[in-house]
PDB file of N, CA and C in Angstrom:
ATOM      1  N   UNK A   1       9.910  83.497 -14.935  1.00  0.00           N
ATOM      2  CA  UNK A   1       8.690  82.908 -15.477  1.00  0.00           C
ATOM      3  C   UNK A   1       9.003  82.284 -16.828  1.00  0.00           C
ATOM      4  N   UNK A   2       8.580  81.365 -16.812  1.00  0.00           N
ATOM      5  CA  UNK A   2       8.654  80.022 -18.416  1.00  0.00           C
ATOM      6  C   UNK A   2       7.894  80.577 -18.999  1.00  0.00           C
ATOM      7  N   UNK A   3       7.474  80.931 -20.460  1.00  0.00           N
ATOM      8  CA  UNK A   3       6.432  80.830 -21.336  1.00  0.00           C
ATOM      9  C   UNK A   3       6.924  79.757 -21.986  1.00  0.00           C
ATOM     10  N   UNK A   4       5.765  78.644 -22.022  1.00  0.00           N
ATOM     11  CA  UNK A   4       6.175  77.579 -22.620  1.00  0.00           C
ATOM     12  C   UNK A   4       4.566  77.433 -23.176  1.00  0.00           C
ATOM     13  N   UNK A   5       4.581  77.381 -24.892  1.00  0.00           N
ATOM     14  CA  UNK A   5       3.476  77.492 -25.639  1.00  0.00           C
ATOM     15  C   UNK A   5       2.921  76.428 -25.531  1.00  0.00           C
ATOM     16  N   UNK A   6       1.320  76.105 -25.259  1.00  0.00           N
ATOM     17  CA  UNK A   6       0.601  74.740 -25.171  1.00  0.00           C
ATOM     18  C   UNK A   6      -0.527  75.003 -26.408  1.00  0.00           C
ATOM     19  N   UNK A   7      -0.655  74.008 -26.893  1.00  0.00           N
ATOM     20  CA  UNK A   7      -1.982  73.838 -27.366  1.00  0.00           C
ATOM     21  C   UNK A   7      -3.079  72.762 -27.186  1.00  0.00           C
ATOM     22  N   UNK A   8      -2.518  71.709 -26.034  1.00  0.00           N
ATOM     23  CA  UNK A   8      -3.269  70.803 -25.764  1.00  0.00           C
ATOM     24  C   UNK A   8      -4.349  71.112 -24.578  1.00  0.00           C
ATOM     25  N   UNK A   9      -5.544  70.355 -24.444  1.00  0.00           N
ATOM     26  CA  UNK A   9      -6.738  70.315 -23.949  1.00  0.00           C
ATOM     27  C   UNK A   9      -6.299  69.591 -22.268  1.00  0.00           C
ATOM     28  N   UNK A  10      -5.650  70.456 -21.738  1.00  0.00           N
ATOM     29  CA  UNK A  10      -5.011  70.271 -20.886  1.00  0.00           C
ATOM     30  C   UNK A  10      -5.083  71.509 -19.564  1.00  0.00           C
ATOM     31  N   UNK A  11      -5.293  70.535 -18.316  1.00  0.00           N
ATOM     32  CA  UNK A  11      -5.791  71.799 -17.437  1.00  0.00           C
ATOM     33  C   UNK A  11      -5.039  72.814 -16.613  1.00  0.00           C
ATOM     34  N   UNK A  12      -3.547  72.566 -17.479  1.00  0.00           N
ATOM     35  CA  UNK A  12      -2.577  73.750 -17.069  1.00  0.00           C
ATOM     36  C   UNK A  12      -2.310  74.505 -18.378  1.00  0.00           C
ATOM     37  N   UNK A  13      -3.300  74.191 -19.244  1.00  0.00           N
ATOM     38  CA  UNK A  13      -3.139  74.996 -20.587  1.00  0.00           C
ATOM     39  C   UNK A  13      -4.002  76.351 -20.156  1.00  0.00           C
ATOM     40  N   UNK A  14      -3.467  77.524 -20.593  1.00  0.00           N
ATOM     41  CA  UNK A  14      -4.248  78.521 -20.598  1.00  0.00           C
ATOM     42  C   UNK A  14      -3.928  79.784 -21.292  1.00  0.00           C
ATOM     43  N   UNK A  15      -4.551  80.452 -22.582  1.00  0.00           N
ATOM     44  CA  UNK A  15      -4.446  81.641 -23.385  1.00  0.00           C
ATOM     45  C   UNK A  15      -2.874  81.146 -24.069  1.00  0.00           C
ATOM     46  N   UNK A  16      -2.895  79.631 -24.405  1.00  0.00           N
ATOM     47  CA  UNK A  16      -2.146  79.314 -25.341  1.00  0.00           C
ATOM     48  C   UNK A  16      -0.605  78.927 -24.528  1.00  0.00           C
ATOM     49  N   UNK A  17      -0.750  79.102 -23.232  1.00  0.00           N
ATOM     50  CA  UNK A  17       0.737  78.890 -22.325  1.00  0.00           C
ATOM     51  C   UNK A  17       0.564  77.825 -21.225  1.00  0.00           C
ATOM     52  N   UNK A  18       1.395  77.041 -21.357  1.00  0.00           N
ATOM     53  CA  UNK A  18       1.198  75.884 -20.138  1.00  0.00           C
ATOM     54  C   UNK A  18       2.118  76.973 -18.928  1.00  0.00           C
ATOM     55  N   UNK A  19       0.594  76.717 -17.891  1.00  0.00           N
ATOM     56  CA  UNK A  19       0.273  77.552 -16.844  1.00  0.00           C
ATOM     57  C   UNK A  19       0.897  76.522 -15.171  1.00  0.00           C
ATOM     58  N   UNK A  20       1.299  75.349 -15.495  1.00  0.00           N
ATOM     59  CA  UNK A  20       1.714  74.482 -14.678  1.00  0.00           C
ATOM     60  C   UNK A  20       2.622  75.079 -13.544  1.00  0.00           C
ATOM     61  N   UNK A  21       2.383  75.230 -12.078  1.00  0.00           N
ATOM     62  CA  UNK A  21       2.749  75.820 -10.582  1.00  0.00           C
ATOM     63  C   UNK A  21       3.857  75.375 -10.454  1.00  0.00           C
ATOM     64  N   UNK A  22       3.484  74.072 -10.331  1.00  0.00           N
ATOM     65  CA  UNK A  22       4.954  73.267  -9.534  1.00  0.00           C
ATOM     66  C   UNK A  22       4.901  71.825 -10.371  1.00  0.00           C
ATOM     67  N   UNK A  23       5.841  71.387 -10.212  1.00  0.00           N
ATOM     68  CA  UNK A  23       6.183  69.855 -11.049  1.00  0.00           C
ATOM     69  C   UNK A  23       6.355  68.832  -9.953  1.00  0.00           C
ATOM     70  N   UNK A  24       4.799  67.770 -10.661  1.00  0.00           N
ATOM     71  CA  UNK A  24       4.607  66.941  -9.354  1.00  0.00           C
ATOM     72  C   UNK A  24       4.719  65.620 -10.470  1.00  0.00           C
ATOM     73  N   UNK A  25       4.160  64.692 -10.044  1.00  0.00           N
ATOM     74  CA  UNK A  25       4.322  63.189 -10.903  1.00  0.00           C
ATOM     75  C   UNK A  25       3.822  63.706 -11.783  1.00  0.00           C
ATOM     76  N   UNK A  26       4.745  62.684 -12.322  1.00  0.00           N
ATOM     77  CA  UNK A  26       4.750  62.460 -14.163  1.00  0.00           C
ATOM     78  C   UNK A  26       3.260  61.841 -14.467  1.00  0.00           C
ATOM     79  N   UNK A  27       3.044  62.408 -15.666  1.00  0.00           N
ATOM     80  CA  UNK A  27       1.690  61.263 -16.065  1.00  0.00           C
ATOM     81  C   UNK A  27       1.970  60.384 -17.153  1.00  0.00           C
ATOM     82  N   UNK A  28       1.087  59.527 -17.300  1.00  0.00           N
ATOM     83  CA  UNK A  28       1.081  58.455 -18.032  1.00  0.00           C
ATOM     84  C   UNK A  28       0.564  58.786 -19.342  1.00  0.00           C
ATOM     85  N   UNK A  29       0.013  59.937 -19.882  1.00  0.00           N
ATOM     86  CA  UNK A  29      -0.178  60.620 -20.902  1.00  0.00           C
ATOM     87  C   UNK A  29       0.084  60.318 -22.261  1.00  0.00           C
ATOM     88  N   UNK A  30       0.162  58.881 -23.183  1.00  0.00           N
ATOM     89  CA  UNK A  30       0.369  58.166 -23.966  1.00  0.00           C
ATOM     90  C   UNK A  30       0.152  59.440 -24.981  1.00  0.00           C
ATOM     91  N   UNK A  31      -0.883  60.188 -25.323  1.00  0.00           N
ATOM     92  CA  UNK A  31      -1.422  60.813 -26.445  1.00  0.00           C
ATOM     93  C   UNK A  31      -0.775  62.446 -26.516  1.00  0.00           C
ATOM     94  N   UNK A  32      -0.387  62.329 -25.483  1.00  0.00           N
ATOM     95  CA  UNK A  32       0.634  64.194 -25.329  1.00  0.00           C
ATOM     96  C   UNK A  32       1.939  63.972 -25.220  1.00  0.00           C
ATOM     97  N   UNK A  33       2.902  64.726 -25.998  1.00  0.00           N
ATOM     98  CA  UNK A  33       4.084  64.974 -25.855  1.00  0.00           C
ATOM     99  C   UNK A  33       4.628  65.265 -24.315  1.00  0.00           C
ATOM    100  N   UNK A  34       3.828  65.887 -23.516  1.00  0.00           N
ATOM    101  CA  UNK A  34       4.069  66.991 -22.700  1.00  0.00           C
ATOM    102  C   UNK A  34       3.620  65.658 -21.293  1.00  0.00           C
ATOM    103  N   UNK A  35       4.840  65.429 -20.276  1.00  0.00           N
ATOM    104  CA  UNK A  35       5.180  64.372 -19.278  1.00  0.00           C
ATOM    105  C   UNK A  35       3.822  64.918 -18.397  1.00  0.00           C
ATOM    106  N   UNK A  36       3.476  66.340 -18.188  1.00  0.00           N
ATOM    107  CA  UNK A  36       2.693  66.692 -17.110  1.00  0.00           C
ATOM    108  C   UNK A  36       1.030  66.999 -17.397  1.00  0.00           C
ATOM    109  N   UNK A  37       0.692  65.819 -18.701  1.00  0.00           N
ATOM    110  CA  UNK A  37      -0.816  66.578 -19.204  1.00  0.00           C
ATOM    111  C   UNK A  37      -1.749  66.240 -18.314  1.00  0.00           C
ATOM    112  N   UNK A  38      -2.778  66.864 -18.143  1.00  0.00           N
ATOM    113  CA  UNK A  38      -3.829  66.360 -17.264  1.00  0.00           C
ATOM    114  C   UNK A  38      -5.165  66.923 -18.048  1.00  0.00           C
ATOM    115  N   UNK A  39      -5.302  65.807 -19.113  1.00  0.00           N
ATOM    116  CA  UNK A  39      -7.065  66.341 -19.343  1.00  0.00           C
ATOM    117  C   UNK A  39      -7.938  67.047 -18.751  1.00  0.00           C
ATOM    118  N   UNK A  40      -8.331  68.251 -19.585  1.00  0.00           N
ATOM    119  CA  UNK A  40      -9.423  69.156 -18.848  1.00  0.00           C
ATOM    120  C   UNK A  40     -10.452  68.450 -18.340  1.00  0.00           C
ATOM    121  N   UNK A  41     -11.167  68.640 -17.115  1.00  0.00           N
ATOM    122  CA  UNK A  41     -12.323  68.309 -16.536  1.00  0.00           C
ATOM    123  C   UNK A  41     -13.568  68.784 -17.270  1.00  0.00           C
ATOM    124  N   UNK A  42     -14.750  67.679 -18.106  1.00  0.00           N
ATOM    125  CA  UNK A  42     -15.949  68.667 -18.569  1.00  0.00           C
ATOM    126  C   UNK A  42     -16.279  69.404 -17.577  1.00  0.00           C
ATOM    127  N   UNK A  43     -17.043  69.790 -18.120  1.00  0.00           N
ATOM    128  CA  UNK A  43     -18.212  70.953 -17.271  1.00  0.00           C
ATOM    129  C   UNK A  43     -19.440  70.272 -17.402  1.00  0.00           C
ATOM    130  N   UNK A  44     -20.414  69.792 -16.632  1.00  0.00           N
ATOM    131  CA  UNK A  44     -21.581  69.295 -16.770  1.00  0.00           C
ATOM    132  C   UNK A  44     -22.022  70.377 -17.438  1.00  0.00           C
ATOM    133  N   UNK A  45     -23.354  70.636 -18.119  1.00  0.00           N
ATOM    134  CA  UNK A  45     -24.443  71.612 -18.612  1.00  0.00           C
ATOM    135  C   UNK A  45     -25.182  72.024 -16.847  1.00  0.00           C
ATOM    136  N   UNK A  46     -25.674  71.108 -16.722  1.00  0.00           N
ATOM    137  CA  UNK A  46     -25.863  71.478 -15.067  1.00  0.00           C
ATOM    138  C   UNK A  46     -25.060  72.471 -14.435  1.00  0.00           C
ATOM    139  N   UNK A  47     -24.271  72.390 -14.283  1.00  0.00           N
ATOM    140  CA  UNK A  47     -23.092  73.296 -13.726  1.00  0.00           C
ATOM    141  C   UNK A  47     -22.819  74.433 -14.344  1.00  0.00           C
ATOM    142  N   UNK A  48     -23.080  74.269 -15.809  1.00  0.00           N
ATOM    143  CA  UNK A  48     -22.833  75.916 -16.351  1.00  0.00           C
ATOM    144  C   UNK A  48     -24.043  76.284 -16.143  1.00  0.00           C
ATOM    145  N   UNK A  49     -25.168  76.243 -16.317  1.00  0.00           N
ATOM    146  CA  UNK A  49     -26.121  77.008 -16.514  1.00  0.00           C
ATOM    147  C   UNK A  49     -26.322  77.292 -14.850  1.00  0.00           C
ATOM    148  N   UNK A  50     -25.724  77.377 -13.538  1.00  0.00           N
ATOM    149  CA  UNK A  50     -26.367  77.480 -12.652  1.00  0.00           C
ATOM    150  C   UNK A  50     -25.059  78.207 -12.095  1.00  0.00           C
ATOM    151  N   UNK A  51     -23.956  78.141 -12.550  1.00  0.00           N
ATOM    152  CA  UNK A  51     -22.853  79.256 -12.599  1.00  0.00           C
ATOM    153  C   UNK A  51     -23.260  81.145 -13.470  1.00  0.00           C
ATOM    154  N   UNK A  52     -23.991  80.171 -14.835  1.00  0.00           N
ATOM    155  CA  UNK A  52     -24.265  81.608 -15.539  1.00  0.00           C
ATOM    156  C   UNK A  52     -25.752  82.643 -14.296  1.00  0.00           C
ATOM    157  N   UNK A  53     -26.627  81.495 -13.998  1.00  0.00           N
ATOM    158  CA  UNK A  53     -27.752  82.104 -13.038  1.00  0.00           C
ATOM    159  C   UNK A  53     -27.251  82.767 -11.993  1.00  0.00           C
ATOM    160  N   UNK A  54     -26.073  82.470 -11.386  1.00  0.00           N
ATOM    161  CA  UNK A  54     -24.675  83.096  -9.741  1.00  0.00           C
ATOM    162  C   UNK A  54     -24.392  84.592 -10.849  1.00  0.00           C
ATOM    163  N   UNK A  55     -24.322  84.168 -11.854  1.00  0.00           N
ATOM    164  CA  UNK A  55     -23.342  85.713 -12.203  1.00  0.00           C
ATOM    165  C   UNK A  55     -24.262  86.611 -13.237  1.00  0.00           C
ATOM    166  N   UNK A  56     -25.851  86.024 -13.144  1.00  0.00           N
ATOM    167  CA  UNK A  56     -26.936  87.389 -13.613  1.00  0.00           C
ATOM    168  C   UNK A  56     -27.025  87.094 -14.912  1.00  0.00           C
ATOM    169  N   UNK A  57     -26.642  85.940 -15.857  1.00  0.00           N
ATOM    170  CA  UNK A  57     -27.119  85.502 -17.178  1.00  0.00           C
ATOM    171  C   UNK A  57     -28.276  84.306 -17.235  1.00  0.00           C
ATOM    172  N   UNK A  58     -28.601  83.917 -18.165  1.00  0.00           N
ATOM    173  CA  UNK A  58     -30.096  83.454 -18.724  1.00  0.00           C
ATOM    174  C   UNK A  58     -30.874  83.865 -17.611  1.00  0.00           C
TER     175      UNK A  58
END
């Protein structure tokens, strides 16, 4: 296992370690050091608040 430290907003970033499976195409990632970034996906507000209602909050 790699620990390889991330700090970018990136959706194989996770608890500070790029969490990346397997190594597929390169990205075009002009603004990250890192060949494999893939910008996190938002979360609509829609979507959280009806995730928090599934798991017994608001």
């Amino acid at each position: 296992m790699n620990l390889i430290p991330c700090s970018e907003n990136c959706r194989h970033q996770k608890d500070g370690y790029c969490c990346l499976e397997e190594y597929g195409a390169i990205t075009d990632a002009a603004a990250s050091p890192c060949a494999y970034f893939a910008e996190k996906e938002k979360v609509s507000e829609n979507a959280s608040t009806a995730n928090n209602k599934k798991q017994g909050g608001m």
